[in-house]
Every structure is written in C-alpha cells, then in structure tokens.
Protein backbone atom coordinates (compact mmCIF):
# COMPACT_ATOMS: atom_id res chain seq x y z
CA UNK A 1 -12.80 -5.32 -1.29
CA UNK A 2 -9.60 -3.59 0.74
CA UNK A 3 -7.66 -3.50 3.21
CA UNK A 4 -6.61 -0.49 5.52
CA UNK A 5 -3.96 -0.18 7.58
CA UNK A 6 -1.43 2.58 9.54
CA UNK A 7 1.67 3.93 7.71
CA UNK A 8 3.68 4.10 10.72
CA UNK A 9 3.57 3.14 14.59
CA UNK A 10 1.14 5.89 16.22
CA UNK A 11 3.74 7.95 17.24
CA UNK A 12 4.75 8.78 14.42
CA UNK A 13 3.49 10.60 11.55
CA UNK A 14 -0.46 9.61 10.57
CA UNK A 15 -1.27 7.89 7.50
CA UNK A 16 -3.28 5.12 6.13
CA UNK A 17 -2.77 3.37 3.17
CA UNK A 18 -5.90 1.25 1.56
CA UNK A 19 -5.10 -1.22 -1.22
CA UNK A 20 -8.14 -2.83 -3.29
CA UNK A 21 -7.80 -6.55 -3.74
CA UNK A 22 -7.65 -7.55 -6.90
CA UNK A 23 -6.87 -4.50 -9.19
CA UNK A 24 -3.18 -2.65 -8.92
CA UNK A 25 -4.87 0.90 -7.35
CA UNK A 26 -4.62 1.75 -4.09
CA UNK A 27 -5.49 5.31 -2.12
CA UNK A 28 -3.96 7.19 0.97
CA UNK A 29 -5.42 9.16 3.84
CA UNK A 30 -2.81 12.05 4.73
CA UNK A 31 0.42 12.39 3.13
CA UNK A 32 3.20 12.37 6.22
CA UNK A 33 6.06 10.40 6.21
CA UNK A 34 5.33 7.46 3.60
CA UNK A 35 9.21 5.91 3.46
CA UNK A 36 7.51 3.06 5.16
CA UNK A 37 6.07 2.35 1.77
CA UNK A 38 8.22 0.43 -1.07
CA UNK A 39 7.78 2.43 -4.00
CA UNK A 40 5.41 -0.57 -5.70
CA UNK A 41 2.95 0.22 -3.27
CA UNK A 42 2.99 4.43 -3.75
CA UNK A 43 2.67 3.49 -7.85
CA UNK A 44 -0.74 1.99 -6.77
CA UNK A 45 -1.83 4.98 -5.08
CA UNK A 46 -4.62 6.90 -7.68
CA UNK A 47 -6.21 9.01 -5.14
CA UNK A 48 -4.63 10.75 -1.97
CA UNK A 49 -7.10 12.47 0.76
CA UNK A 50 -5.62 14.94 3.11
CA UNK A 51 -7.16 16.46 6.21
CA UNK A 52 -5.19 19.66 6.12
CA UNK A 53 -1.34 20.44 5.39
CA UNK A 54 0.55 20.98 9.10
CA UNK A 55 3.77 18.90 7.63
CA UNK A 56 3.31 15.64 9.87
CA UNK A 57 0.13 15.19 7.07
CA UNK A 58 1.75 16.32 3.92
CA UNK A 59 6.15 15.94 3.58
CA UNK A 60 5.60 12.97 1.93
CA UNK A 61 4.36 14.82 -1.18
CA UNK A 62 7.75 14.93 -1.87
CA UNK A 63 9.06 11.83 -1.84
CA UNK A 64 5.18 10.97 -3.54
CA UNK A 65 6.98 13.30 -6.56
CA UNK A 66 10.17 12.12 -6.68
CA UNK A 67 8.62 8.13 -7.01
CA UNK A 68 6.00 9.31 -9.67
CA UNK A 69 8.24 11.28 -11.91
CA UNK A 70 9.15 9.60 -15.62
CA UNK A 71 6.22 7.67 -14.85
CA UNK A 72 2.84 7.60 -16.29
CA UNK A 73 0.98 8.22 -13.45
CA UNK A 74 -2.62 9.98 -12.32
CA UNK A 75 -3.12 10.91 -9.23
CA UNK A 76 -6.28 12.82 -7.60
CA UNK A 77 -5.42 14.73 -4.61
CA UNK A 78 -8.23 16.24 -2.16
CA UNK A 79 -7.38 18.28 0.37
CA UNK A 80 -9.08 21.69 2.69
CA UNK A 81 -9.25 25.35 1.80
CA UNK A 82 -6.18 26.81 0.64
CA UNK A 83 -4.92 23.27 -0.50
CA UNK A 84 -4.00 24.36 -4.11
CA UNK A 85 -1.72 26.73 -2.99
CA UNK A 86 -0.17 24.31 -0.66
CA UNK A 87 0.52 22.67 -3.67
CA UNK A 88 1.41 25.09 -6.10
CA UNK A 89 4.12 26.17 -3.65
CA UNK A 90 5.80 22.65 -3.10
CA UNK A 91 6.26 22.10 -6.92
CA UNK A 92 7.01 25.65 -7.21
CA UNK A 93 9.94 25.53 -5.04
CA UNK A 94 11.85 22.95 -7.96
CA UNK A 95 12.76 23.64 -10.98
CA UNK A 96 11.34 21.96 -14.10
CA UNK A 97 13.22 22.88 -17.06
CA UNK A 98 14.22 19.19 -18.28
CA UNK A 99 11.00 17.77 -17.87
CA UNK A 100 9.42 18.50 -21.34
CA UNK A 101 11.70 15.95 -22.92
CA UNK A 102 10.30 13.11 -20.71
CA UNK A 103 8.73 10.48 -22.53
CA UNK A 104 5.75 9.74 -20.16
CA UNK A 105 3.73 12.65 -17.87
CA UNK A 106 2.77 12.03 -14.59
CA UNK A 107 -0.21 14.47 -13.80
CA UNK A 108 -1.55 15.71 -10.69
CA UNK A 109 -5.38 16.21 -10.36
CA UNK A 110 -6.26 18.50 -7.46
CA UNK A 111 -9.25 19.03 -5.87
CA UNK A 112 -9.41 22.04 -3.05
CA UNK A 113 -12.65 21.33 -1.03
CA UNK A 114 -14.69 24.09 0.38
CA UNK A 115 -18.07 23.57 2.36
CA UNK A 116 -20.02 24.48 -0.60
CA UNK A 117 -18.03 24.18 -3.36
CA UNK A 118 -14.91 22.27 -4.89
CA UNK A 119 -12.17 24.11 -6.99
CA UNK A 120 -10.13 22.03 -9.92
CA UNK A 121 -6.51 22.35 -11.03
CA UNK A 122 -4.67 19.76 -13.26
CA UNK A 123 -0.61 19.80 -13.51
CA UNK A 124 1.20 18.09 -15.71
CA UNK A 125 5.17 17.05 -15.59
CA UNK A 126 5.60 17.61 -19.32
CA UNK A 127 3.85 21.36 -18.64
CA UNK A 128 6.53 22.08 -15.66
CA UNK A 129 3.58 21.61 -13.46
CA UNK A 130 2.39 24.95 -14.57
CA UNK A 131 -1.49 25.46 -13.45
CA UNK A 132 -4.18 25.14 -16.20
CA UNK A 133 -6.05 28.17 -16.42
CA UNK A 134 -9.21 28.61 -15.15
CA UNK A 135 -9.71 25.47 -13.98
CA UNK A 136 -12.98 24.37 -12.78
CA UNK A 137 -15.39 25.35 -9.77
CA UNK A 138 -18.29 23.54 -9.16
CA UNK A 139 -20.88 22.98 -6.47
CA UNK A 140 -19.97 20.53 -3.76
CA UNK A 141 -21.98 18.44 -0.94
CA UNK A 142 -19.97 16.40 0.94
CA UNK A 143 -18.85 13.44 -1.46
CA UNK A 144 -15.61 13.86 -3.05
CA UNK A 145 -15.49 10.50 -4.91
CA UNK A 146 -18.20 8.63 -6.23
CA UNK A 147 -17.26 5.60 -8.29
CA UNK A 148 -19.21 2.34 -9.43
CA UNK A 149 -17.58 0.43 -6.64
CA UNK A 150 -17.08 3.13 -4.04
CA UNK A 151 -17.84 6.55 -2.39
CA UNK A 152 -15.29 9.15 -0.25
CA UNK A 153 -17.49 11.52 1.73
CA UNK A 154 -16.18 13.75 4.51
CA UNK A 155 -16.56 16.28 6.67
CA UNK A 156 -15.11 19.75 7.70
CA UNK A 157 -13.91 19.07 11.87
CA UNK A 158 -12.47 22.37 13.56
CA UNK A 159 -8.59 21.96 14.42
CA UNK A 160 -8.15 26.08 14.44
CA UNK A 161 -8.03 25.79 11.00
CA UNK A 162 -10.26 23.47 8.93
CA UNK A 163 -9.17 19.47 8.96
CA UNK A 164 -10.88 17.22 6.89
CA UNK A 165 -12.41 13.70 7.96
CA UNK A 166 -12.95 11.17 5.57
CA UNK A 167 -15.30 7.96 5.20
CA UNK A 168 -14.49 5.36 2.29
CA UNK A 169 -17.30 2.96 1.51
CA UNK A 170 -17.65 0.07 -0.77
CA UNK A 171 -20.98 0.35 -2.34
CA UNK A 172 -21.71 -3.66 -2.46
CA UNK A 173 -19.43 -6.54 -2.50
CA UNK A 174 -19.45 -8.97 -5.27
CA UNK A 175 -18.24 -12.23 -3.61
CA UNK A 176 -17.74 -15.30 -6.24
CA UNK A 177 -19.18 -18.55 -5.23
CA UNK A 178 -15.83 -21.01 -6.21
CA UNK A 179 -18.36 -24.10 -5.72
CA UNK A 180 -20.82 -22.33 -8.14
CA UNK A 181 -17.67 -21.62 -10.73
CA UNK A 182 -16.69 -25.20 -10.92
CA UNK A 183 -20.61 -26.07 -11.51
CA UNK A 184 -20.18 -24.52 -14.94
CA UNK A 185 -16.80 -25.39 -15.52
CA UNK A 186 -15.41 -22.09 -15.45
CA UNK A 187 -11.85 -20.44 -14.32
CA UNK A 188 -11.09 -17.81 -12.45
CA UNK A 189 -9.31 -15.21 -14.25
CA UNK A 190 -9.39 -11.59 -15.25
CA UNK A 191 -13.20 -11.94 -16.71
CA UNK A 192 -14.17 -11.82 -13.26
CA UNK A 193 -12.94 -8.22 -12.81
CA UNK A 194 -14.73 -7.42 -16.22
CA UNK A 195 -17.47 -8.73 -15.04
CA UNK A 196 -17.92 -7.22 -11.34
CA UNK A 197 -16.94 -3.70 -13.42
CA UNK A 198 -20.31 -4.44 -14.91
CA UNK A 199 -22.45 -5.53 -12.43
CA UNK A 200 -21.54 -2.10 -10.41
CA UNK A 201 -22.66 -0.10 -13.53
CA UNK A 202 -25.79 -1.71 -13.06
CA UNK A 203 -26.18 -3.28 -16.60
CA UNK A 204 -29.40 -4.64 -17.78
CA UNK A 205 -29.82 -8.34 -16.73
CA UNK A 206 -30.37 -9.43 -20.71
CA UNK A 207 -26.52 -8.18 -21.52
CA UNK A 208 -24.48 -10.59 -23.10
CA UNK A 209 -21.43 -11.02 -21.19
CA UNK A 210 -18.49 -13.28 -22.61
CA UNK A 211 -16.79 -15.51 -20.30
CA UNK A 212 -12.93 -16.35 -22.04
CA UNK A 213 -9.97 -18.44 -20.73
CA UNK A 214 -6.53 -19.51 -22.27
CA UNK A 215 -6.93 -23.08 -22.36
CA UNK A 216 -4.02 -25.41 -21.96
CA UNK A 217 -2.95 -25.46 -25.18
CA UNK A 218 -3.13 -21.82 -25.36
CA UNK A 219 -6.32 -21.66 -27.17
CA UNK A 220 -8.75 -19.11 -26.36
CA UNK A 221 -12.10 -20.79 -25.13
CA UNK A 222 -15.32 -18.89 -24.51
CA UNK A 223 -18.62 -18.80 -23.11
CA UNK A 224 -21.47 -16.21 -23.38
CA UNK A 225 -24.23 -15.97 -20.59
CA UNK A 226 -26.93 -12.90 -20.24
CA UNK A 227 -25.44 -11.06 -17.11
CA UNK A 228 -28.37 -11.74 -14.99
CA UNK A 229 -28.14 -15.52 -15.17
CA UNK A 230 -24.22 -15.63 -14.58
CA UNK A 231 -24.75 -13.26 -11.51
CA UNK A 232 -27.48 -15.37 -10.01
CA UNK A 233 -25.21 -18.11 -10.72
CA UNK A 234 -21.80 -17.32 -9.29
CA UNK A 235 -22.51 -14.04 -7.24
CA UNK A 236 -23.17 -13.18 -3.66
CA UNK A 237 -23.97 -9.77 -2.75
CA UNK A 238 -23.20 -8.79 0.49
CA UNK A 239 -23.21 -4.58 1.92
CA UNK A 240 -19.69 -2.70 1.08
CA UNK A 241 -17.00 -2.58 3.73
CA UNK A 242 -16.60 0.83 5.26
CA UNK A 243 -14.00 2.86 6.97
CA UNK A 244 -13.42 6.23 8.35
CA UNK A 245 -10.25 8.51 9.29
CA UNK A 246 -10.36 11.20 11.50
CA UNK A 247 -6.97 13.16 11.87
CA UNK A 248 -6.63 16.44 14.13
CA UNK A 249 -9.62 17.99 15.63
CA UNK A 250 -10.41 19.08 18.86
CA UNK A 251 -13.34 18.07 20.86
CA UNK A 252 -16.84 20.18 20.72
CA UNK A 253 -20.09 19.39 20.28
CA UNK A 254 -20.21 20.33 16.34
CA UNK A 255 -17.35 18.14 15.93
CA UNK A 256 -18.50 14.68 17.79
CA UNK A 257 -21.78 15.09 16.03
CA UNK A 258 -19.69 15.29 12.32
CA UNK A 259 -17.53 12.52 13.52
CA UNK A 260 -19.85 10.24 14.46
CA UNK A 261 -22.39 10.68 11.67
CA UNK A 262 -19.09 10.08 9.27
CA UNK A 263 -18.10 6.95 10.98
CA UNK A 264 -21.70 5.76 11.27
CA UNK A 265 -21.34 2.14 11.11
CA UNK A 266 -18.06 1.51 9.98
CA UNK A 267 -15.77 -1.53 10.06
CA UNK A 268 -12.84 0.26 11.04
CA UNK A 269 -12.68 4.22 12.50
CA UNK A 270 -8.77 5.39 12.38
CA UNK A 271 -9.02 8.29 14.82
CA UNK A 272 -6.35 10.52 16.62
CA UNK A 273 -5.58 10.44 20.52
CA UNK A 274 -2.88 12.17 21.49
CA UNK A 275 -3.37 12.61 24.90
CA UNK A 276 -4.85 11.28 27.64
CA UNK A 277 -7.75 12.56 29.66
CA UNK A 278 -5.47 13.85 32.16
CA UNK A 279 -4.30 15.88 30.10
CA UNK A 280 -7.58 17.27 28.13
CA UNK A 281 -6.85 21.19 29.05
CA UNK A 282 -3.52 20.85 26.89
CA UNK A 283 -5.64 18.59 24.51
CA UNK A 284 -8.33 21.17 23.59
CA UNK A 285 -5.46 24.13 23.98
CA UNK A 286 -3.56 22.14 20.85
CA UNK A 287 -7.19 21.33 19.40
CA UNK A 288 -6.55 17.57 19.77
CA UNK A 289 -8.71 14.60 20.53
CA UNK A 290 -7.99 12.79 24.03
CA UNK A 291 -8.12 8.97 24.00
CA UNK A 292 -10.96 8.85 26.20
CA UNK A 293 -13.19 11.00 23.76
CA UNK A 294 -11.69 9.43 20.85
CA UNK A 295 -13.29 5.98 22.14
CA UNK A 296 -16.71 7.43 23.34
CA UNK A 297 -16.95 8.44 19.74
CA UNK A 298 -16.25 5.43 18.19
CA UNK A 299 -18.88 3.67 20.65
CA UNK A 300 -21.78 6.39 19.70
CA UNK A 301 -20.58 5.91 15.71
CA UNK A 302 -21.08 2.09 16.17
CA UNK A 303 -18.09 1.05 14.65
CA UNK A 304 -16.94 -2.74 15.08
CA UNK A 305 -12.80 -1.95 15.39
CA UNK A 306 -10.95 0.87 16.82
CA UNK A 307 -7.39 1.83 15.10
CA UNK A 308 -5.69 5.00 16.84
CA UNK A 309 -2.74 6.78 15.83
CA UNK A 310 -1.37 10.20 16.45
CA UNK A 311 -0.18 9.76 20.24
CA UNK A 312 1.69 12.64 21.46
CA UNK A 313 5.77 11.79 22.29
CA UNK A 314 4.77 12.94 25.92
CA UNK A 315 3.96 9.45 26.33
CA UNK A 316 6.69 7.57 24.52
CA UNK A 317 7.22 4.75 26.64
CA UNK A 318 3.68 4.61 27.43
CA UNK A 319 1.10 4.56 24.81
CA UNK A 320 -0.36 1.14 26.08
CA UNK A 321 -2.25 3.80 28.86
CA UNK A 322 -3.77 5.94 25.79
CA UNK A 323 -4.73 2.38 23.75
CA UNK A 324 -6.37 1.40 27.40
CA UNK A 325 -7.89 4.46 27.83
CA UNK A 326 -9.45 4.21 24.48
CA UNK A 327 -10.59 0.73 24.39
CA UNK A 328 -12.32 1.48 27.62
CA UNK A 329 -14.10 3.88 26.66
CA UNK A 330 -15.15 1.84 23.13
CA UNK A 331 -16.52 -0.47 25.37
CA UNK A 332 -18.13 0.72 28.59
C-alpha cells in the first residue's frame, strides 16, 4: 500500500513522491526541484523514474547527491535515451578526490531505457563515481521494475525528444483482518511484514511460518502456523492500487493511445496541462498537453482521480480555469 502525491504546487516544477506504508522505502517520478522534501523523506527514496532530463525534471539530482553522500544508500535511477550521459556529466562536473576515505558508499544504479533494450551502469561514491566497465545491456519490453509486491511499466510519449510515462502498480494487497488477529491472540508487529514478504513470493501453503512477539516481560513468545492457514485466517486480498504519471508530451494520436493504455484503470493519473485549449497551437508548438486533452484522456483511461501539474506561468493567477477545464472534460 502507498500513497502518491505532488512535490510542489503545479506551477512549479513536476514531481511525485510515493511512500509505501509500512516499510522505510519510498520512490520518485521526475527529479525537479525536491527542497520541498525534508531530507528523511529523500533517504526513503530507492528508486527514482524520470521522463527525460529538460532541468525542471532533473536539478534536484543534485541536492538528491548532496543528501545521500556519507550515507549508505542504493538508489535505482531510470530514465530515456541518452540518460547515462546525463548522468555521467552531473557527477562529472565535481570533484571526488576525498571520497575513498568515506566509511559508507552510497551507489547509484542506472538504468538508460531504450524501446528495445535497457543499458546498465553502477557508480559508486567510494569509486569517485567512476563508470563500471562494460556494464550490462539487455533486452527490454516495457517493465522496468518488477518486484514481489509491485511492477513500473512505461511508455515512450513524443515531446520532440523521447519522454517517458510511467505506471506503478501494486500487484495485490494484503489487508490484515484486526478482528481475525485478536481471534488467535496475536500482535501486530514486524512478523506481519515478514509475513506479507512471503505471501507475495507465492510460498507453498504447507510452509511453516513463525509468528514471534516481545511479551511484557520482554520474553520472546512464539507461534508457528503453515502459511496457508494463517493467510486464510488473518488475510484479505483485495487487487493492487495503481497509478500513472505522464510528464511532457504533446498531443497525437500515437501518444493518447500510449497514454491511455498506461493509465488503464488507475486510481490516480498525474498528468501535465499547461495550457488551456485556447491556447492548443502554442501547446502542440512546445509539444505540451492542453487541459482539455489532458482530461479526455483520463476519461478514455478510466481512471477514478485526476491530479494535474505542470501549468504554464501564463496563467499564474489563474490555474482554477485549467483545473476546470480539465475536470470537465474528465467528466462530460
């Protein structure tokens, strides 16, 4: 389970930040201004998911270094065409010479997507960041992240240059029935995350699984159940949440039809609209989504919420008439 919300206001840079209850690991869409975000929050941050590398989606790698450094810290980063030299060239541009005398490494796992294919580099601190070589290219087909508990897929949107959407799905959720706990005389605690873990890997139903708690005089008490029974038990499984960003892209046919199969059902679609309908010559010169389209999408995807960001400063003082032109459009 997570929740997803906006960096900033939607006039300012994009970004959405997605923390998973429960765990201390969170991930990021886009990479623009994050000072919004207390450095507690960034150290959750494991993966990062950029749509392409125009600086309103990826300044904040900076301050994203300066938090992480001294720190053991692993972050994947995923991000269009070309993105590995984006990268190379913003640690490139500091110098590292001190940094093999830190005690803990902070290392950078980068993934440059292609269409067909997906290119590897890992950097290190205690290295100077210097690229591994080789690295590692391998075929790719539109998932970039395929866990136990969730998936990233995306898709390749025109903006002149490719931009990157991205869907994040939970595969199921494991909800624990509280009433069905205190049948058994069991306490919450971290066995439950233990025990979800499994239950995602799909163990066998006959696995032992050991239920322990501190009890209150500190002893360690125990139970041990065969993981079918306790999920039967205690668990209801309800479909994964789902959400989808969509940064910069202009409007064509090829791109509504990637956007909306993305966003296909999702909870939430984050999508751009910078400008209003009005103004859809200057929207498709800049290769930017107007409001209007951005909620006609969103209604054809079927999504239950829209969240927009990206408004254009043309309209500072006025962005209620892009989140009305949206919302109309949602739901004629």
């Amino acid at each position: 389970m997570f929740i997803a919300s906006c960096i900033n206001n939607p006039f300012e840079d994009p970004g959405v930040y997605v923390e998973f209850k429960y765990r201390r690991e969170a991930l990021l869409f886009d990479l623009g201004d994050i000072h919004a975000l207390p450095p507690r929050k960034i150290l959750k941050v494991h993966h990062i998911f950029i749509s392409h590398t125009h600086m309103d989606h990826f300044v904040g790698f900076d301050h994203l270094l300066r938090i992480c450094l001294g720190r053991d810290v692993h972050i994947a980063l995923f991000g269009p065409p070309g993105f590995i030299r984006n990268v190379e060239s913003k640690i490139g541009g500091y110098t590292w010479n001190l940094v093999e005398n830190y005690t803990n490494d902070f290392v950078l796992h980068v993934t440059e997507l292609h269409e067909n294919r997906r290119i590897q580099r890992h950097y290190t601190c205690r290295n100077a960041f210097r690229p591994e070589t080789g690295g590692s290219t391998d075929s790719f087909t539109g998932t970039a992240v395929d866990r136990d508990d969730f998936t990233v897929t995306c898709a390749f949107l025109d903006h002149k240059i490719p931009s990157l959407a991205y869907a994040l799905e939970e595969k199921k959720r494991l909800n624990i029935k509280r009433n069905a706990l205190d049948d058994l005389n069991l306490p919450v605690g971290p066995w439950l995350t233990e025990f979800k873990h499994i239950l995602l890997q799909g163990a066998p139903d006959s696995t032992p699984f050991r239920v322990w708690w501190r009890g209150k005089s500190g002893t360690i008490k125990e139970q041990t159940y065969p993981l079918g029974v306790l999920r039967d038990s205690i668990v209801k499984i309800t479909p994964g949440k789902k959400i989808t960003y969509v940064a910069d892209a202009m409007y064509s046919d090829a791109n509504a039809r990637k956007i909306i199969e993305l966003a296909q059902g999702s909870e939430i679609l984050f999508i751009e609209a910078p400008f209003l309908a009005q103004d859809a010559v200057m929207a498709r010169r800049k290769y930017h989504l107007t409001a209007q389209q951005a909620g006609m999408l969103a209604r054809e995807a079927g999504v239950s919420h829209l969240e927009l960001f990206h408004f254009s400063p043309k309209y500072k003082g006025s962005g209620h008439l892009l989140v009305e032109e949206a919302i109309q459009a949602f739901t004629a």
